[in-house]
Every structure is written in C-alpha cells, then in structure tokens.
PDB file of N, CA and C in Angstrom:
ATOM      1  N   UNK A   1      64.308 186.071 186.873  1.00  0.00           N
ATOM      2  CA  UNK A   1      64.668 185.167 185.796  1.00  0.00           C
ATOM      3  C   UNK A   1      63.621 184.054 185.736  1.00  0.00           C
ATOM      4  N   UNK A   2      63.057 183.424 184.867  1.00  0.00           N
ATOM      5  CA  UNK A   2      61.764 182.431 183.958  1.00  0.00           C
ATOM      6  C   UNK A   2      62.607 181.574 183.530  1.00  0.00           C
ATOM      7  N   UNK A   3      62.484 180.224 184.507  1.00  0.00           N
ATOM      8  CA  UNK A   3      62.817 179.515 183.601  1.00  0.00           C
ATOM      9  C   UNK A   3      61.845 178.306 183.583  1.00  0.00           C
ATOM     10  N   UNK A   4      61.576 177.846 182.711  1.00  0.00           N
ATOM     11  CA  UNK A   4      60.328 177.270 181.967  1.00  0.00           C
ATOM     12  C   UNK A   4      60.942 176.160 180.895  1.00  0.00           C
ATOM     13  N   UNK A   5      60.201 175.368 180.155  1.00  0.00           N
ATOM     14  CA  UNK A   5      60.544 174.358 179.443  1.00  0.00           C
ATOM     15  C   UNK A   5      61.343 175.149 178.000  1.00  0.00           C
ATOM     16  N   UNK A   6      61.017 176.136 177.760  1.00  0.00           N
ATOM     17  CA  UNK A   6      61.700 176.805 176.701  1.00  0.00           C
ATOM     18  C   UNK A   6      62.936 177.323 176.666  1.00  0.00           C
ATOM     19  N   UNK A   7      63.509 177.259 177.870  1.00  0.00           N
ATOM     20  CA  UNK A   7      65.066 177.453 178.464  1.00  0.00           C
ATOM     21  C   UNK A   7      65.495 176.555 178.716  1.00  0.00           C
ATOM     22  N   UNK A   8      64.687 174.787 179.264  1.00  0.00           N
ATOM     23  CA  UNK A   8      65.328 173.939 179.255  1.00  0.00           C
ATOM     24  C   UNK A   8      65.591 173.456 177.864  1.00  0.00           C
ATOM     25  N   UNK A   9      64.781 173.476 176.993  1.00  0.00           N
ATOM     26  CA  UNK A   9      65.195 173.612 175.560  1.00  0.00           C
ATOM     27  C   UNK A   9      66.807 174.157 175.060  1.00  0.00           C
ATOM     28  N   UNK A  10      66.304 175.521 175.374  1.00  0.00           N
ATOM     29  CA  UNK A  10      67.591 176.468 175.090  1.00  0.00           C
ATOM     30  C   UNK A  10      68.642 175.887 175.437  1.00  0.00           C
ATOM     31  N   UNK A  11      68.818 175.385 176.864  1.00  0.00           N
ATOM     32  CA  UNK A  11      69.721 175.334 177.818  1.00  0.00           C
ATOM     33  C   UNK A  11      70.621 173.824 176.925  1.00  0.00           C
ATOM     34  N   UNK A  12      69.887 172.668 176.607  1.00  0.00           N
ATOM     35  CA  UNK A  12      70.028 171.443 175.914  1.00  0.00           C
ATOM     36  C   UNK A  12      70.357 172.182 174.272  1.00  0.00           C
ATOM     37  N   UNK A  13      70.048 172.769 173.659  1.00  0.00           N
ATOM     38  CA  UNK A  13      70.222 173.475 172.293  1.00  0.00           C
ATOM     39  C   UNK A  13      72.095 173.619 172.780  1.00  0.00           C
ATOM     40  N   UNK A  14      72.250 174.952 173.773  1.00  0.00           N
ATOM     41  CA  UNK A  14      73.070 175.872 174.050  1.00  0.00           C
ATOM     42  C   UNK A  14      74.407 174.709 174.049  1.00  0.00           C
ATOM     43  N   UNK A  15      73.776 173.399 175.248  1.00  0.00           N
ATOM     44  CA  UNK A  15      74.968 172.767 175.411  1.00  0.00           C
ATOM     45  C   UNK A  15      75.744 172.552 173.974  1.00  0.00           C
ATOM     46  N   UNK A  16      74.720 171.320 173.768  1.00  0.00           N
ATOM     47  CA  UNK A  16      75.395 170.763 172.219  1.00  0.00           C
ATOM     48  C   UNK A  16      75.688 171.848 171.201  1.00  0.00           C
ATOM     49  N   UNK A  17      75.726 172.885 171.090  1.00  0.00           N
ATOM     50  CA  UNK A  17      76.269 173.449 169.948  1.00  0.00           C
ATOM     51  C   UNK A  17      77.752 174.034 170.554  1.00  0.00           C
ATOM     52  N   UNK A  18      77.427 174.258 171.630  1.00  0.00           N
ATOM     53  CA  UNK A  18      78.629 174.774 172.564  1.00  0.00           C
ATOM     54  C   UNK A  18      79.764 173.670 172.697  1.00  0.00           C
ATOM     55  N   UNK A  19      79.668 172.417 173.329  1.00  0.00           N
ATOM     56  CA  UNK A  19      80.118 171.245 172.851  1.00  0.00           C
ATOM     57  C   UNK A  19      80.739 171.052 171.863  1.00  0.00           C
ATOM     58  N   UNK A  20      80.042 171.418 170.450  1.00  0.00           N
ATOM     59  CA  UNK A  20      80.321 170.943 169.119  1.00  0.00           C
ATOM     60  C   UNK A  20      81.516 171.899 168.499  1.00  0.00           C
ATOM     61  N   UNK A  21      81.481 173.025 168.813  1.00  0.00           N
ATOM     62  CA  UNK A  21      82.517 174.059 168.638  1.00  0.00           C
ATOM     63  C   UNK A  21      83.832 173.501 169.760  1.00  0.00           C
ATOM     64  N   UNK A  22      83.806 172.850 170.725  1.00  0.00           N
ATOM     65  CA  UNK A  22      85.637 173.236 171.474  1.00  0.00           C
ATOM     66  C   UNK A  22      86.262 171.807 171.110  1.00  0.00           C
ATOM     67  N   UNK A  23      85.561 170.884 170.420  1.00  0.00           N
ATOM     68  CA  UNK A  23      87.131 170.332 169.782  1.00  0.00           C
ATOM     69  C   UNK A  23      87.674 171.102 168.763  1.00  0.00           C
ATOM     70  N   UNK A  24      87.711 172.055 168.170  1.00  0.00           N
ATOM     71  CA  UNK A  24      88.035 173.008 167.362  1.00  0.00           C
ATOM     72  C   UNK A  24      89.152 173.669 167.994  1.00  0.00           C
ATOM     73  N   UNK A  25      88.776 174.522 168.893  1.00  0.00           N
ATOM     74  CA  UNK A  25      89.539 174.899 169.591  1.00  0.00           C
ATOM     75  C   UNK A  25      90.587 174.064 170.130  1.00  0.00           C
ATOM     76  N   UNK A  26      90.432 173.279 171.298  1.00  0.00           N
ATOM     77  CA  UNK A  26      91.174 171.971 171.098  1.00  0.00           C
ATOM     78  C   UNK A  26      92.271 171.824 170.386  1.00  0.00           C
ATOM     79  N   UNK A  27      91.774 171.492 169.083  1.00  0.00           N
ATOM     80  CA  UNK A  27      92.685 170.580 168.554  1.00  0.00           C
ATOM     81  C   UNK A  27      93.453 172.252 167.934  1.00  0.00           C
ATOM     82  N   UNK A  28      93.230 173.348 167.688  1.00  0.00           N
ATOM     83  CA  UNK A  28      94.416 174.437 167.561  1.00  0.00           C
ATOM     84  C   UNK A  28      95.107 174.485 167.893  1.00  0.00           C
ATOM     85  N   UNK A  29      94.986 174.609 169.607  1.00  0.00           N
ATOM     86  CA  UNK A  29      95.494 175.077 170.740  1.00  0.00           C
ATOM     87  C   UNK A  29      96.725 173.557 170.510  1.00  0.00           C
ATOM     88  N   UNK A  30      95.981 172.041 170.286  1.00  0.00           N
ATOM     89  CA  UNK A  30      97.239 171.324 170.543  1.00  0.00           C
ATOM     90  C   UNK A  30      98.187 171.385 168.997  1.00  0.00           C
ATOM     91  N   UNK A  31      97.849 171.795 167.674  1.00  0.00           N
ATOM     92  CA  UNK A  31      98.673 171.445 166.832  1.00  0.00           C
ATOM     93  C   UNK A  31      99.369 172.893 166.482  1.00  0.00           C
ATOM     94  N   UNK A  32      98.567 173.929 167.226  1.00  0.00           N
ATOM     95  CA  UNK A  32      99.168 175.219 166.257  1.00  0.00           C
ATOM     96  C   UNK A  32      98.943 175.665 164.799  1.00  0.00           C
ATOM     97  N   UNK A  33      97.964 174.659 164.781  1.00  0.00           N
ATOM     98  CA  UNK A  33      97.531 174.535 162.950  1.00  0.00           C
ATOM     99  C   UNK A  33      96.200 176.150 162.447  1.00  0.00           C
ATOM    100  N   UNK A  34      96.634 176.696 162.254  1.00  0.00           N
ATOM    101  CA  UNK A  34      95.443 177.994 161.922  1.00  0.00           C
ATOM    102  C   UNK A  34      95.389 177.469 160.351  1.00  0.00           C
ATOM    103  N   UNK A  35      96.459 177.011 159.605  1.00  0.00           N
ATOM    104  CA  UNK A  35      95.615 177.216 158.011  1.00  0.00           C
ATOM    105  C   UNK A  35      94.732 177.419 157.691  1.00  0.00           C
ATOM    106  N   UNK A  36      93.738 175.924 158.308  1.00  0.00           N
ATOM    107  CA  UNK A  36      92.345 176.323 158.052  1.00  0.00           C
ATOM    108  C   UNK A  36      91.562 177.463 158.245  1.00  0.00           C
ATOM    109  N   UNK A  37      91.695 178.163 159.268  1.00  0.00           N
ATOM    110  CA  UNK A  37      91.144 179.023 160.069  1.00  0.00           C
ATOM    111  C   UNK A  37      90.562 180.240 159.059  1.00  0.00           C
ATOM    112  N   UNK A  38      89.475 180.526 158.726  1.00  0.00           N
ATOM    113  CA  UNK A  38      89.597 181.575 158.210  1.00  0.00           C
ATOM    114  C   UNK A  38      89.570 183.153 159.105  1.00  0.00           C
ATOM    115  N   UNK A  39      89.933 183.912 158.941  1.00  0.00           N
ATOM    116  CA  UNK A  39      90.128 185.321 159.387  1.00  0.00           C
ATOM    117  C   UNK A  39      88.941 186.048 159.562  1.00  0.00           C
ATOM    118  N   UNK A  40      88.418 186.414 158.121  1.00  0.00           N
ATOM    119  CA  UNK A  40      87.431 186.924 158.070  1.00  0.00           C
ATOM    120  C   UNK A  40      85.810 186.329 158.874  1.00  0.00           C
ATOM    121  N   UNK A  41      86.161 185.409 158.523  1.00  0.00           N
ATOM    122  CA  UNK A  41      85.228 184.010 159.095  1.00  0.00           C
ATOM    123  C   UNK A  41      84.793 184.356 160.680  1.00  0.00           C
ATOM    124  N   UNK A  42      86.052 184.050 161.093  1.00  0.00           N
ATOM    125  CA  UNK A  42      85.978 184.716 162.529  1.00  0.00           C
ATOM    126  C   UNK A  42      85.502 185.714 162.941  1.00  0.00           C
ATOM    127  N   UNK A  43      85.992 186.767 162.426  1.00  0.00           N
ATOM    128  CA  UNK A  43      85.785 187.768 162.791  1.00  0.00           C
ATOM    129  C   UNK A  43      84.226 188.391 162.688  1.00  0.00           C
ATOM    130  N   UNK A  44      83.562 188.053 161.522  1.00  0.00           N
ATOM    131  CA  UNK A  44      81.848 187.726 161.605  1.00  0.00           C
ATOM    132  C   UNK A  44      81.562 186.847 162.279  1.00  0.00           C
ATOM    133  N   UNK A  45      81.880 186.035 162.885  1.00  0.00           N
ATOM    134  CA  UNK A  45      80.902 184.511 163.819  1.00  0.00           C
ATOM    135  C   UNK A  45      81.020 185.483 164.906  1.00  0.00           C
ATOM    136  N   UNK A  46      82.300 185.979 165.562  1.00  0.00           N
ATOM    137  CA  UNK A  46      82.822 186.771 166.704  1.00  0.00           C
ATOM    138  C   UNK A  46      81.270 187.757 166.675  1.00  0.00           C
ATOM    139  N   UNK A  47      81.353 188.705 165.967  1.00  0.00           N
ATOM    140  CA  UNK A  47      80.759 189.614 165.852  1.00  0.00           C
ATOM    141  C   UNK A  47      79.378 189.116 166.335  1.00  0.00           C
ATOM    142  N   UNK A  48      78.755 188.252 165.148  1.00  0.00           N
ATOM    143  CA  UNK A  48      77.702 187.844 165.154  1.00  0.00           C
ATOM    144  C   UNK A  48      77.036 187.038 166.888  1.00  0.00           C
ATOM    145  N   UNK A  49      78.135 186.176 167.368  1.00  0.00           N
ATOM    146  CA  UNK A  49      77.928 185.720 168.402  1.00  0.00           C
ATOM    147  C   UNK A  49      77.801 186.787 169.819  1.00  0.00           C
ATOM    148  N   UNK A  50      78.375 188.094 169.688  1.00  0.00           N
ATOM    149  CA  UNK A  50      78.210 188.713 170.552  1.00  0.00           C
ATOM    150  C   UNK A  50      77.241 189.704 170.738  1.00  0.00           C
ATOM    151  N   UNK A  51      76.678 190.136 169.452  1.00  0.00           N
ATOM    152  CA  UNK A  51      74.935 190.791 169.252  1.00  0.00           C
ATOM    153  C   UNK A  51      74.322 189.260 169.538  1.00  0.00           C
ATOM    154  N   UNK A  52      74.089 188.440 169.368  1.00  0.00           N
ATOM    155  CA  UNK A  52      73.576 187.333 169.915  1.00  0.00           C
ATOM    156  C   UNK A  52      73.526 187.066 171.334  1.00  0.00           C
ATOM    157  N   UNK A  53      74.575 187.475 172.019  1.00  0.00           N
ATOM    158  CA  UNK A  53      74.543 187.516 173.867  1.00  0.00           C
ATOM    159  C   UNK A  53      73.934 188.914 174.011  1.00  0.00           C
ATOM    160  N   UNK A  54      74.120 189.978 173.223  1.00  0.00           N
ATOM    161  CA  UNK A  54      73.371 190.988 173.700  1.00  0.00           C
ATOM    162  C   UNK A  54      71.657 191.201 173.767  1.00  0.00           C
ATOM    163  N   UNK A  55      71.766 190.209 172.891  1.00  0.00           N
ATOM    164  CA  UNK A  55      69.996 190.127 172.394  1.00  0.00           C
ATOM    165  C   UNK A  55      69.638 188.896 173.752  1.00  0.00           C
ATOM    166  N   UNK A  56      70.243 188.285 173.699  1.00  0.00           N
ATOM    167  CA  UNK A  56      70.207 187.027 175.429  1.00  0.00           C
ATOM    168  C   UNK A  56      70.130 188.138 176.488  1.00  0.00           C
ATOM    169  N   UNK A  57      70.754 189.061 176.933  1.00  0.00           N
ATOM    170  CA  UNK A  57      71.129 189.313 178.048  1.00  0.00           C
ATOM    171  C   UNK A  57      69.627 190.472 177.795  1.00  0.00           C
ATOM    172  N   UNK A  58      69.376 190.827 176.533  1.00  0.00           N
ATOM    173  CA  UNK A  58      68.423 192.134 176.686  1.00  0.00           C
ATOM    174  C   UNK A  58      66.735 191.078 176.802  1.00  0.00           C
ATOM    175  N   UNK A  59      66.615 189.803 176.466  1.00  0.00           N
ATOM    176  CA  UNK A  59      65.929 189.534 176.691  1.00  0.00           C
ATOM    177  C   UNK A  59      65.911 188.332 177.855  1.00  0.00           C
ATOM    178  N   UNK A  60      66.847 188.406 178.551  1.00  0.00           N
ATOM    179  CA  UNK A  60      66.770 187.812 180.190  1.00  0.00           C
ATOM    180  C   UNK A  60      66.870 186.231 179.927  1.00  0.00           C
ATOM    181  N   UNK A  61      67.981 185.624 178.933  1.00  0.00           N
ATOM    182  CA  UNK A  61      67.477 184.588 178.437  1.00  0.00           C
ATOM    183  C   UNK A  61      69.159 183.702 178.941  1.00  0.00           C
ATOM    184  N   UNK A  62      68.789 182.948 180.138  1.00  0.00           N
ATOM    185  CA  UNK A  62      69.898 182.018 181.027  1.00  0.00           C
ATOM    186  C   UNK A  62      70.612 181.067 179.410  1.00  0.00           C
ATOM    187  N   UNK A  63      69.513 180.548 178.722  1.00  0.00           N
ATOM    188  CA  UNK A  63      70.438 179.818 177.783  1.00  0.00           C
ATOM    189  C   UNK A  63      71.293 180.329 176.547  1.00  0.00           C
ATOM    190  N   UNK A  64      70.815 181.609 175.986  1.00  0.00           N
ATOM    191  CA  UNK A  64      71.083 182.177 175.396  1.00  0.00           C
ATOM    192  C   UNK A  64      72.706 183.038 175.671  1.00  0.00           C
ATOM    193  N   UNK A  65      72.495 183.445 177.218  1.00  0.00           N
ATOM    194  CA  UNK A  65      73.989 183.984 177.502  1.00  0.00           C
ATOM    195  C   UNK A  65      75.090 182.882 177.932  1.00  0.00           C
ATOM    196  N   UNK A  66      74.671 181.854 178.402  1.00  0.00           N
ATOM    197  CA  UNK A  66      75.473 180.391 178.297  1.00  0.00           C
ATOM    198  C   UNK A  66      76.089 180.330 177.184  1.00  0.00           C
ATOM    199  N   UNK A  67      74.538 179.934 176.298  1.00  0.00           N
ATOM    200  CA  UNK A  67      75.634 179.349 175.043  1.00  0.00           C
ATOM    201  C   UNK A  67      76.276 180.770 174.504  1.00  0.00           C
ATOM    202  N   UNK A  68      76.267 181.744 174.559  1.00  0.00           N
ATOM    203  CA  UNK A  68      76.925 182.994 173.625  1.00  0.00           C
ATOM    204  C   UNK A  68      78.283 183.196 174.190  1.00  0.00           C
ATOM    205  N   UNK A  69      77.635 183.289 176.085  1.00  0.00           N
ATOM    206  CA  UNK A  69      78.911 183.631 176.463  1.00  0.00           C
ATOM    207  C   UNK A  69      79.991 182.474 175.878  1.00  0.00           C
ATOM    208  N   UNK A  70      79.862 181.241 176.238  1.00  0.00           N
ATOM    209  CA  UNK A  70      80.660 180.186 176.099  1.00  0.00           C
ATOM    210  C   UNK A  70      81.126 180.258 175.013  1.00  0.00           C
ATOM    211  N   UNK A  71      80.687 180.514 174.026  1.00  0.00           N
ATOM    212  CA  UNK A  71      80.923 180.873 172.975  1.00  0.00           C
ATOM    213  C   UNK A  71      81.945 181.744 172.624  1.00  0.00           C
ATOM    214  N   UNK A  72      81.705 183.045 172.690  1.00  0.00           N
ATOM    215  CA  UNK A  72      82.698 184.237 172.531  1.00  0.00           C
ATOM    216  C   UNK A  72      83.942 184.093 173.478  1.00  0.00           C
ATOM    217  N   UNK A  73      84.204 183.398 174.331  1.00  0.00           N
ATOM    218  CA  UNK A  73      85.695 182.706 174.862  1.00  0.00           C
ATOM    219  C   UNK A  73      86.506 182.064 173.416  1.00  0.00           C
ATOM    220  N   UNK A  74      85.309 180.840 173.260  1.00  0.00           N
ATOM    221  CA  UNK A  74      86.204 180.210 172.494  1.00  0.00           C
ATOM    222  C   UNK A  74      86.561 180.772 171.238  1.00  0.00           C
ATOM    223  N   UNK A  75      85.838 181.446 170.865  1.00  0.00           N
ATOM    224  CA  UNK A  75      86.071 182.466 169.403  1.00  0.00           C
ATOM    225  C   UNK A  75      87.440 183.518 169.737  1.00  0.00           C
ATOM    226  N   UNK A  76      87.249 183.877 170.421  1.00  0.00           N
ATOM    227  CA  UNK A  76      88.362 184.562 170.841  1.00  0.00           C
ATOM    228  C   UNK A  76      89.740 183.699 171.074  1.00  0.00           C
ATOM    229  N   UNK A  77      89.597 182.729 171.956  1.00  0.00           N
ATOM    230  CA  UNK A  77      90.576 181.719 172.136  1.00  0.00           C
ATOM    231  C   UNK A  77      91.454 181.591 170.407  1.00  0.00           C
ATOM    232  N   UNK A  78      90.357 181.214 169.210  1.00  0.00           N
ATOM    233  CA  UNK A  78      90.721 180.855 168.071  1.00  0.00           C
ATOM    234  C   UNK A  78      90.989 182.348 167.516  1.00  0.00           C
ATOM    235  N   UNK A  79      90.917 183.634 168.053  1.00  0.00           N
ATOM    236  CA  UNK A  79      91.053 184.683 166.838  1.00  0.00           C
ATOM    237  C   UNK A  79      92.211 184.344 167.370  1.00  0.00           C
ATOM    238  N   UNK A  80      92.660 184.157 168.797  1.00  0.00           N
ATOM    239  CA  UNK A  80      94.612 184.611 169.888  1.00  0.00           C
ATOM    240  C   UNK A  80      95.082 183.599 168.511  1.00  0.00           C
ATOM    241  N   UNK A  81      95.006 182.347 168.361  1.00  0.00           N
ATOM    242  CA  UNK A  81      95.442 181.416 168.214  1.00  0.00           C
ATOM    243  C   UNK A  81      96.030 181.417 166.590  1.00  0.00           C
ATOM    244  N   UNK A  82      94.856 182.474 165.922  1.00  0.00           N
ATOM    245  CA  UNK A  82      94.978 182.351 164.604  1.00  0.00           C
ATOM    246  C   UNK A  82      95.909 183.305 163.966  1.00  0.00           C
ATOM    247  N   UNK A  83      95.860 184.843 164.916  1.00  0.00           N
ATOM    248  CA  UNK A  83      97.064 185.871 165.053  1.00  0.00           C
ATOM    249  C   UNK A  83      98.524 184.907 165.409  1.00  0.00           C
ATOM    250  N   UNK A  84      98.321 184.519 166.766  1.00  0.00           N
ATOM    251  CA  UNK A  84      99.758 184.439 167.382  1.00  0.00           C
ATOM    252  C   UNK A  84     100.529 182.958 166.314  1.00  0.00           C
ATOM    253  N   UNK A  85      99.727 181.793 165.579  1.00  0.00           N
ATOM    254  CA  UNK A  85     100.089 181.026 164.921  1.00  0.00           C
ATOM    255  C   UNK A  85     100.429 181.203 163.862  1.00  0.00           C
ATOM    256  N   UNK A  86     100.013 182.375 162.920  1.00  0.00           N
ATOM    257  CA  UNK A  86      99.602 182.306 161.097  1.00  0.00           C
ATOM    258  C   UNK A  86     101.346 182.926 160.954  1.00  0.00           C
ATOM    259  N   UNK A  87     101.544 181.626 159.996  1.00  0.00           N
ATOM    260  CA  UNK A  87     102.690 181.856 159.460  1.00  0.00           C
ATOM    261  C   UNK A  87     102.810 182.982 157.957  1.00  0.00           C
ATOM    262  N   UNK A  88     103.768 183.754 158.409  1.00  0.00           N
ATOM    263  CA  UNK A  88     104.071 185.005 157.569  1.00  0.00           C
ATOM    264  C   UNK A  88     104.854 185.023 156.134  1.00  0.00           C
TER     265      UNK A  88
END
C-alpha cells in the first residue's frame, strides 16, 4: 500500500464528505422522518457508491475504500430506514 500526499488528500477529501453525509442519517434514525428520502435516489447513490469502492479497492486506494466503505453503511443504514419507516 502507497501512501503519499495524494491519499493524504484523498484521505482529508474522504473525511469531509463522509462527515457531511451522517447528520442525515442521524437525524432519520432520530425522527423516523423518510418523506424526504427519495427511493430511487438511493438506490443509484447505493449503487454508484459501491462501483466506486470497487474501483478503490481495484486500484489499492486507503482513501477511496474509507470514504466508500463509510459510505455504503450509511446508505444502507438510510435504504433500512426508508423501507422500515415509509408510511403506506
């Protein structure tokens, strides 16, 4: 594993966007509120974020599977949240 100023980059990128996404989560998890939430929405970021860790992990990249992995928890956290909440 290389890690070099371009991963400490990554690594500072990875935090703050990672960061910027879990009051989101957060604040679901405390109100139960999905309205907003879109479905479809999710389900492409989901997608999208996890060819994104695959492309991290195929190119050996520490910040890249941070922020993805960290990522695809909380996406998931919000798909549980948006199933088990959405009023029928």
């Amino acid at each position: 594993m290389n890690f070099d100023t371009n991963e400490l980059i990554g690594f500072v990128a990875a935090l703050l966007t990672t960061i910027a996404f879990l009051p989101q989560v957060y604040k679901t998890w405390k109100t139960k509120d999905v309205s907003s939430l879109s479905l479809p929405m999710l389900l492409l970021f989901f997608t999208g974020v996890l060819l994104w860790l695959a492309y991290g992990i195929l190119k050996d990249s520490p910040s890249m599977i941070f922020a993805n992995g960290t990522t695809v928890v909380s996406t998931v956290l919000l798909l549980r949240f948006k199933i088990k909440y959405h009023k029928k």
